[in-house]
Protein backbone atom coordinates (compact mmCIF):
# COMPACT_ATOMS: atom_id res chain seq x y z
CA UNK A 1 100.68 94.08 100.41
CA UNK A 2 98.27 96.62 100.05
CA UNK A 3 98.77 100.81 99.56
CA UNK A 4 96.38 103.36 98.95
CA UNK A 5 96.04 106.77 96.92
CA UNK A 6 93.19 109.05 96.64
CA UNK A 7 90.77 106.56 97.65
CA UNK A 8 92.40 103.41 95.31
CA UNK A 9 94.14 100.40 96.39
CA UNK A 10 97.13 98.84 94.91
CA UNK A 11 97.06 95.43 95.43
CA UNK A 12 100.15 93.26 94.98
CA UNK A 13 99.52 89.58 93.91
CA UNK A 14 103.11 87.55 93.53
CA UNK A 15 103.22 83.27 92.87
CA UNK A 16 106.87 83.12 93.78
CA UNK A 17 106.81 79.29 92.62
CA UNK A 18 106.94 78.44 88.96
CA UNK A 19 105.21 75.44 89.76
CA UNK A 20 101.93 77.02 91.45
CA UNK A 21 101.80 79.76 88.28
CA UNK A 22 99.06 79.02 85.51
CA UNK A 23 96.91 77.46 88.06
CA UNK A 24 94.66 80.20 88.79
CA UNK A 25 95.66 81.17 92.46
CA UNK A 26 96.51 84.95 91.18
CA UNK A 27 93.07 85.41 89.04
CA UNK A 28 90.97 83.86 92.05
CA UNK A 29 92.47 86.34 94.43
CA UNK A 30 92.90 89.39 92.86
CA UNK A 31 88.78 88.97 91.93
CA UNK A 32 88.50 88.49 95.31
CA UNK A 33 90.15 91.65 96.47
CA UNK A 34 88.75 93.30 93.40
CA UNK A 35 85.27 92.36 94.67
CA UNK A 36 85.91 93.59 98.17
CA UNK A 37 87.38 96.73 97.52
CA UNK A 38 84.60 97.78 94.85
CA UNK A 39 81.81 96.42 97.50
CA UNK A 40 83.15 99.34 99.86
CA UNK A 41 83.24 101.92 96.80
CA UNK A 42 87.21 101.59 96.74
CA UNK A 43 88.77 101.76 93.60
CA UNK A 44 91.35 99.18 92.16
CA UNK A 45 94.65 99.70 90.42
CA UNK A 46 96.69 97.84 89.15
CA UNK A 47 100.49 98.29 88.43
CA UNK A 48 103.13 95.87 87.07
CA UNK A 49 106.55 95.99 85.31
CA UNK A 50 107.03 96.48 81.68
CA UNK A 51 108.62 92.62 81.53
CA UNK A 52 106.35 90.72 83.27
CA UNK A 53 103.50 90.11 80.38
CA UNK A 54 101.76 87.34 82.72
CA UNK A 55 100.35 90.07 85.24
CA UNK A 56 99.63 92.54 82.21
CA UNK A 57 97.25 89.50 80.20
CA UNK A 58 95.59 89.08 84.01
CA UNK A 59 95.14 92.50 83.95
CA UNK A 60 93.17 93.01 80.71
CA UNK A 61 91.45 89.63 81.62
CA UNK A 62 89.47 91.09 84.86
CA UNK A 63 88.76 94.42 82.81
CA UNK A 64 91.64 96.37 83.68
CA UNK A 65 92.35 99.15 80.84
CA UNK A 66 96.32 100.50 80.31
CA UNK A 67 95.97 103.83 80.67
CA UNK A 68 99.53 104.97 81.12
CA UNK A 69 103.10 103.66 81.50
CA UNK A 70 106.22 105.03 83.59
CA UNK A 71 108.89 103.60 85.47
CA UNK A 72 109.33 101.74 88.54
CA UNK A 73 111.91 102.23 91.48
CA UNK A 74 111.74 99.36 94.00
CA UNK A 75 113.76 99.80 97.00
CA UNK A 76 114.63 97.20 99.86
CA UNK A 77 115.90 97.49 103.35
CA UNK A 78 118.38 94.75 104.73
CA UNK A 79 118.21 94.33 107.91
């Protein structure tokens, strides 16, 4: 999934199967999409949730800073 604001992309990057985490998959495609977003002078962000300490170490590893914390509101519609 992808959203944009003010000329910045969120990009969402979820391994639903414990046994496909720790291999890599997320850090080879969010430098990917990190890569082709800052070829075409688009800015990354990147937002997670307070718990989930896996996405904020991947974060900090492809030079992501924290700059500021808030909460999240996820919503769903069932069909």
């Amino acid at each position: 999934m992808k959203r944009t604001v003010n000329n910045s992309y969120f990009i969402d990057v979820v391994t639903y199967s414990e046994a496909e985490r720790g291999k890599g998959y997320g850090t080879l495609a969010a430098r990917s999409l990190i890569s082709y977003y800052l070829e075409r002078g688009q800015l990354p962000l990147w937002e997670t949730t307070h718990e989930n300490t896996a996405s904020h170490r991947l974060a900090l590893k492809l030079g992501f800073e924290h700059v500021e914390s808030y909460p999240v509101f996820a919503y769903v519609m069932e069909s």
